[in-house]
N, C-alpha and C. Protein backbone atom coordinates (compact mmCIF):
# COMPACT_ATOMS: atom_id res chain seq x y z
N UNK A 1 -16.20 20.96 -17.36
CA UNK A 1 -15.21 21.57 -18.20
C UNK A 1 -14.68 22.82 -17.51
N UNK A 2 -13.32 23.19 -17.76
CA UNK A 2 -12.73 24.30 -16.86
C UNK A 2 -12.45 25.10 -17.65
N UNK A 3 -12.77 26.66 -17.12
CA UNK A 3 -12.80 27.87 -18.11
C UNK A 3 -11.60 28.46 -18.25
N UNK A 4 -10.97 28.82 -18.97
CA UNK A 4 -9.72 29.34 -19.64
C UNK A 4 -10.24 31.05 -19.63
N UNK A 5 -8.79 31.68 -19.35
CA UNK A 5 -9.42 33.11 -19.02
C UNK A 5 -7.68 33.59 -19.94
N UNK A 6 -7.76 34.07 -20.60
CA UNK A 6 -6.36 34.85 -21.26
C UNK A 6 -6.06 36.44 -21.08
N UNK A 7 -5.21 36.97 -20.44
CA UNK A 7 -5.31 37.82 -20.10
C UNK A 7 -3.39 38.47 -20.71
N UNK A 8 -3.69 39.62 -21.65
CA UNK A 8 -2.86 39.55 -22.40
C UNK A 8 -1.93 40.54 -21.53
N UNK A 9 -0.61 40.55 -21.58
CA UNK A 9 0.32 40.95 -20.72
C UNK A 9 1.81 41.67 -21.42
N UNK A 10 2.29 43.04 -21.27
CA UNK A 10 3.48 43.24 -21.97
C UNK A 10 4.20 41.95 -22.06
N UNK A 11 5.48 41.44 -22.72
CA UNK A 11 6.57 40.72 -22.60
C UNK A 11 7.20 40.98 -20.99
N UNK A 12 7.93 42.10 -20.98
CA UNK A 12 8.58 42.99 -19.95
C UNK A 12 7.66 42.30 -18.42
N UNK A 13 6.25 42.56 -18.39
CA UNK A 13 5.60 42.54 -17.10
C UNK A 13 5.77 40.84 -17.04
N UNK A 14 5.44 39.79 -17.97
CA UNK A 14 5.94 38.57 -17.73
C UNK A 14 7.28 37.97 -17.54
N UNK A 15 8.21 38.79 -17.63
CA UNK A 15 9.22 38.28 -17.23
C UNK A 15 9.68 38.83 -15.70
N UNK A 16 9.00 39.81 -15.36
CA UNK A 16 9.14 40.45 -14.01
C UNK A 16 8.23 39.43 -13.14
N UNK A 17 7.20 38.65 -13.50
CA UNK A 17 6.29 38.04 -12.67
C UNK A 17 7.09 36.56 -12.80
N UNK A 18 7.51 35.86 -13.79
CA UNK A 18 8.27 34.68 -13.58
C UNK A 18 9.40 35.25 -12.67
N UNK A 19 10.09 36.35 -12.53
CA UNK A 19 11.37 36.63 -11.68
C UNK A 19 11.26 36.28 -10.36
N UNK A 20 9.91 37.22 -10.64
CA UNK A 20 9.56 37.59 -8.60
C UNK A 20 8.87 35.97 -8.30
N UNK A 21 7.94 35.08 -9.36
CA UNK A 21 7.90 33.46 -8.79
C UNK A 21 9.25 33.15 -8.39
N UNK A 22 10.03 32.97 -9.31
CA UNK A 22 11.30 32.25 -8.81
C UNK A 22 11.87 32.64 -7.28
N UNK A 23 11.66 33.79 -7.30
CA UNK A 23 12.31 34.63 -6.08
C UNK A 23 11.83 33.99 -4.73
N UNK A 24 10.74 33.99 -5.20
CA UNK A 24 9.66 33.69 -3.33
C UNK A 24 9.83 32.39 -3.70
N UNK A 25 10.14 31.17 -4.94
CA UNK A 25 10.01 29.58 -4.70
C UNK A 25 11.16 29.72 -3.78
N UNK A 26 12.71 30.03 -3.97
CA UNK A 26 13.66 30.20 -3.59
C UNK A 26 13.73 30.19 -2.01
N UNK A 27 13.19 31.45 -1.87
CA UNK A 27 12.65 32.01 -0.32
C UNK A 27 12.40 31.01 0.35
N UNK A 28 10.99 30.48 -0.05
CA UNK A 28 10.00 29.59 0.39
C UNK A 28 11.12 28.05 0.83
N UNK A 29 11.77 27.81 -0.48
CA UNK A 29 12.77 26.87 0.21
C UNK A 29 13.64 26.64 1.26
N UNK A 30 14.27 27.62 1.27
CA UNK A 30 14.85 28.21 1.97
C UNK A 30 15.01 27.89 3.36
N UNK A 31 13.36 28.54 3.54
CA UNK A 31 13.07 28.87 5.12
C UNK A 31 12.85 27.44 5.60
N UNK A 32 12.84 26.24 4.57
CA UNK A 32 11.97 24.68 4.64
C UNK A 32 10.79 24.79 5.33
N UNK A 33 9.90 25.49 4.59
CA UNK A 33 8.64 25.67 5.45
C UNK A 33 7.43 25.57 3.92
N UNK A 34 7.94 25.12 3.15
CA UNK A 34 7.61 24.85 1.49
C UNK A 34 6.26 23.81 1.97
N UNK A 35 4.62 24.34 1.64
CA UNK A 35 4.06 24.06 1.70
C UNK A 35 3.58 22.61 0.52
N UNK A 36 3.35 21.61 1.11
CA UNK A 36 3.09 19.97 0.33
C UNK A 36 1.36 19.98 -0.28
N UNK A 37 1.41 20.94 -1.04
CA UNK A 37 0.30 20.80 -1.81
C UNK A 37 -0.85 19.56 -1.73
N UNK A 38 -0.40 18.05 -1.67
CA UNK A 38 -0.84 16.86 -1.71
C UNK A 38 -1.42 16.66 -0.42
N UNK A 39 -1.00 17.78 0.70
CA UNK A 39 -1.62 16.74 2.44
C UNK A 39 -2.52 17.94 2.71
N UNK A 40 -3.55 18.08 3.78
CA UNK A 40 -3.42 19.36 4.24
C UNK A 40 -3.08 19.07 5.94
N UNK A 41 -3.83 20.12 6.34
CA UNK A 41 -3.97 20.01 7.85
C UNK A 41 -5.23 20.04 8.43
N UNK A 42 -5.50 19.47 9.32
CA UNK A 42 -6.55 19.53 10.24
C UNK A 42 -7.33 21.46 9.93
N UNK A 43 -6.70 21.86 10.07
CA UNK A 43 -7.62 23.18 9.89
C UNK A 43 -7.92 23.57 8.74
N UNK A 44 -6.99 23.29 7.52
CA UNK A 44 -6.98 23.48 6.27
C UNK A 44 -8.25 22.54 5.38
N UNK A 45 -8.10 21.77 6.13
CA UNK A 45 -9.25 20.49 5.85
C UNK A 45 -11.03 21.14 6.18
N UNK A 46 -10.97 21.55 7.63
CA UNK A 46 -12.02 21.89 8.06
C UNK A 46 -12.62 23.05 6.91
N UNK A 47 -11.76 24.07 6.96
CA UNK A 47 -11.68 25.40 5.70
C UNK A 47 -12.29 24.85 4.48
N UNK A 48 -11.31 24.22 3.73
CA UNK A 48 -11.96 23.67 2.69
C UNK A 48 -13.20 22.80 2.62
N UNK A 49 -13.27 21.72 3.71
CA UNK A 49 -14.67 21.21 3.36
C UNK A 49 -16.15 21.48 4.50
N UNK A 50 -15.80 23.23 4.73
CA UNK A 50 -16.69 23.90 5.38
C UNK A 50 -17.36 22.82 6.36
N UNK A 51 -16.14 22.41 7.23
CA UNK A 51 -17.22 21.67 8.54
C UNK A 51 -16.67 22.47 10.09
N UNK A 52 -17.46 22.08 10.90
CA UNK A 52 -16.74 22.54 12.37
C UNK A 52 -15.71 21.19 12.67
N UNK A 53 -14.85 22.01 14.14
CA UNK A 53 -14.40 21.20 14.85
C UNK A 53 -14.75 19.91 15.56
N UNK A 54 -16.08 19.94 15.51
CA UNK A 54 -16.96 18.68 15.94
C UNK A 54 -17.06 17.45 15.05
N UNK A 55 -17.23 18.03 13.71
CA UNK A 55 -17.55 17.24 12.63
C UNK A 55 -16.31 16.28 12.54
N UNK A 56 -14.98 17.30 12.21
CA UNK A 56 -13.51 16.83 11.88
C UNK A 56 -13.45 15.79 12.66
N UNK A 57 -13.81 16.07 14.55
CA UNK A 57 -13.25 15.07 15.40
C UNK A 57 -14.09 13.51 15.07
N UNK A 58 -15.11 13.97 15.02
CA UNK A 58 -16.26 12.86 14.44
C UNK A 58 -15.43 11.79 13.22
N UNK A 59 -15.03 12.52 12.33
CA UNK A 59 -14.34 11.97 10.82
C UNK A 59 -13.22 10.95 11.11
N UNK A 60 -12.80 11.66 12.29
CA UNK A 60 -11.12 11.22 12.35
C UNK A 60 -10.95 10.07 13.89
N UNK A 61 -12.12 9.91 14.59
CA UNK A 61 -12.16 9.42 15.53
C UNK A 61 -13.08 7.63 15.29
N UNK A 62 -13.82 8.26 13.80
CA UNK A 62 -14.28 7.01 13.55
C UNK A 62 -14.04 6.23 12.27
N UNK A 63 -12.56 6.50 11.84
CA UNK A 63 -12.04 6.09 10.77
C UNK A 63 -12.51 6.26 9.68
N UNK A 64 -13.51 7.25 9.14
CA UNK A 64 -13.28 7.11 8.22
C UNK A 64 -12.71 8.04 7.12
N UNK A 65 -11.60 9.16 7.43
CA UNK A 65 -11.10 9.80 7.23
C UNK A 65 -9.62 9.60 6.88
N UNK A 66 -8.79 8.63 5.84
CA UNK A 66 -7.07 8.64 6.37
C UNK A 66 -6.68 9.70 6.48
N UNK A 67 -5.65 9.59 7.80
CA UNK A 67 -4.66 11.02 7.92
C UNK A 67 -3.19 9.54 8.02
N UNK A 68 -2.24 10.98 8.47
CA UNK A 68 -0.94 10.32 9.37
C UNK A 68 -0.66 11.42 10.82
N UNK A 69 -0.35 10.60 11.47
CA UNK A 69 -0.19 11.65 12.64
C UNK A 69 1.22 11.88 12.35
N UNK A 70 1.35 13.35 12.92
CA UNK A 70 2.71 14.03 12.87
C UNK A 70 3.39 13.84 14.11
N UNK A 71 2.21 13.75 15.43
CA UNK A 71 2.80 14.29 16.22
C UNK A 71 1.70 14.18 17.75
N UNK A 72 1.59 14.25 18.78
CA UNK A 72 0.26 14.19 19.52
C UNK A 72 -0.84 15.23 19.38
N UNK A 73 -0.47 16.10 18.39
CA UNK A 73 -1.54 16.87 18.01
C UNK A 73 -1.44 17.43 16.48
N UNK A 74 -0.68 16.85 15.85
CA UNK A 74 -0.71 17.24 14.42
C UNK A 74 -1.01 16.19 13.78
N UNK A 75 -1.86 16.06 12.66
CA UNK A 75 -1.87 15.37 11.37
C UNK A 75 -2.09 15.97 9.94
N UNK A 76 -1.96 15.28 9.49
CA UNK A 76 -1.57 15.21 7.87
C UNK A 76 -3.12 14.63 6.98
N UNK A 77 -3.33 15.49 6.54
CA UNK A 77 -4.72 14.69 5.44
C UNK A 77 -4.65 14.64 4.14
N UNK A 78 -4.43 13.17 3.18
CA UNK A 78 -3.91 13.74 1.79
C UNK A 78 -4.94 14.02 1.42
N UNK A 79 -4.65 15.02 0.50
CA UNK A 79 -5.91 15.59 -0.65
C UNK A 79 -6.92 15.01 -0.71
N UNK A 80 -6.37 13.66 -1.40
CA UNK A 80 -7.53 13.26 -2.15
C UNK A 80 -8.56 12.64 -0.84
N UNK A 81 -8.55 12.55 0.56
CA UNK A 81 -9.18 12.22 1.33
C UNK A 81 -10.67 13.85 1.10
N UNK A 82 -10.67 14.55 0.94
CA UNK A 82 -10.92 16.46 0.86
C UNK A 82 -11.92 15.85 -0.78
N UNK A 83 -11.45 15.43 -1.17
CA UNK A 83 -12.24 15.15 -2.73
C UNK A 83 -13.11 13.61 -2.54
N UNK A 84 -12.43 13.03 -1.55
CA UNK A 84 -13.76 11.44 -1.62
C UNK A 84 -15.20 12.57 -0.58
N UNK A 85 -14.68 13.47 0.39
CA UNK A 85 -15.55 14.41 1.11
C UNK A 85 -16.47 14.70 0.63
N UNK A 86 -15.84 15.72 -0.54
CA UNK A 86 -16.95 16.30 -1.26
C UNK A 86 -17.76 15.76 -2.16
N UNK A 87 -17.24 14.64 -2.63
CA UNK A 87 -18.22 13.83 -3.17
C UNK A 87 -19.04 12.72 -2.69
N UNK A 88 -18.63 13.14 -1.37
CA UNK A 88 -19.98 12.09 -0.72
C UNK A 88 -20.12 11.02 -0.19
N UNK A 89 -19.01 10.26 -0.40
CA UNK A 89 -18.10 9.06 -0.14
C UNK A 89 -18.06 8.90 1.44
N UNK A 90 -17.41 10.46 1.97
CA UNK A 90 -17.24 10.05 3.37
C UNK A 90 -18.45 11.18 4.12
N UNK A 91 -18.89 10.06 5.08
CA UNK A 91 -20.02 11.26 5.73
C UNK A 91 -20.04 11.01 7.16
């Protein structure tokens, strides 16, 4: 179960914090550099499921990890590959 935290706020200060979101989504578009929540990256991956560089190459060299390659040195890992991880699925 996930904990709910309410944290009570003028009117005034919430409409200054939806402003300044909108502002930086905007930005963020912008620059097309708008981060895809759903994939990560090779390093972002390692980060989150606290392994080394050894491990990753291990994961990804013996299939059992899906990515997509981007590129000869970039790939793509969707999420939910980060959640079969942690639960044990892939080792």
């Amino acid at each position: 179960m996930t904990q709910k935290t309410v944290i009570e706020l003028p009117q005034e200060d919430l409409i200054e914090i939806r402003s300044t979101l909108k502002k930086l989504l905007i930005a963020a578009e912008n620059t097309g550099k708008v981060e895809r929540p759903d994939f990560l990256s090779r390093k972002e991956f390692m980060a989150k499921a606290r392994i080394s560089h050894n491990k990753m190459n291990t994961l990804l060299r013996s299939g059992k990890l899906n990515f997509t390659r981007l590129g000869p040195r970039i790939i793509s890992i969707p999420l939910e590959e980060l959640f079969r991880y942690q639960r044990g699925e892939v080792k």
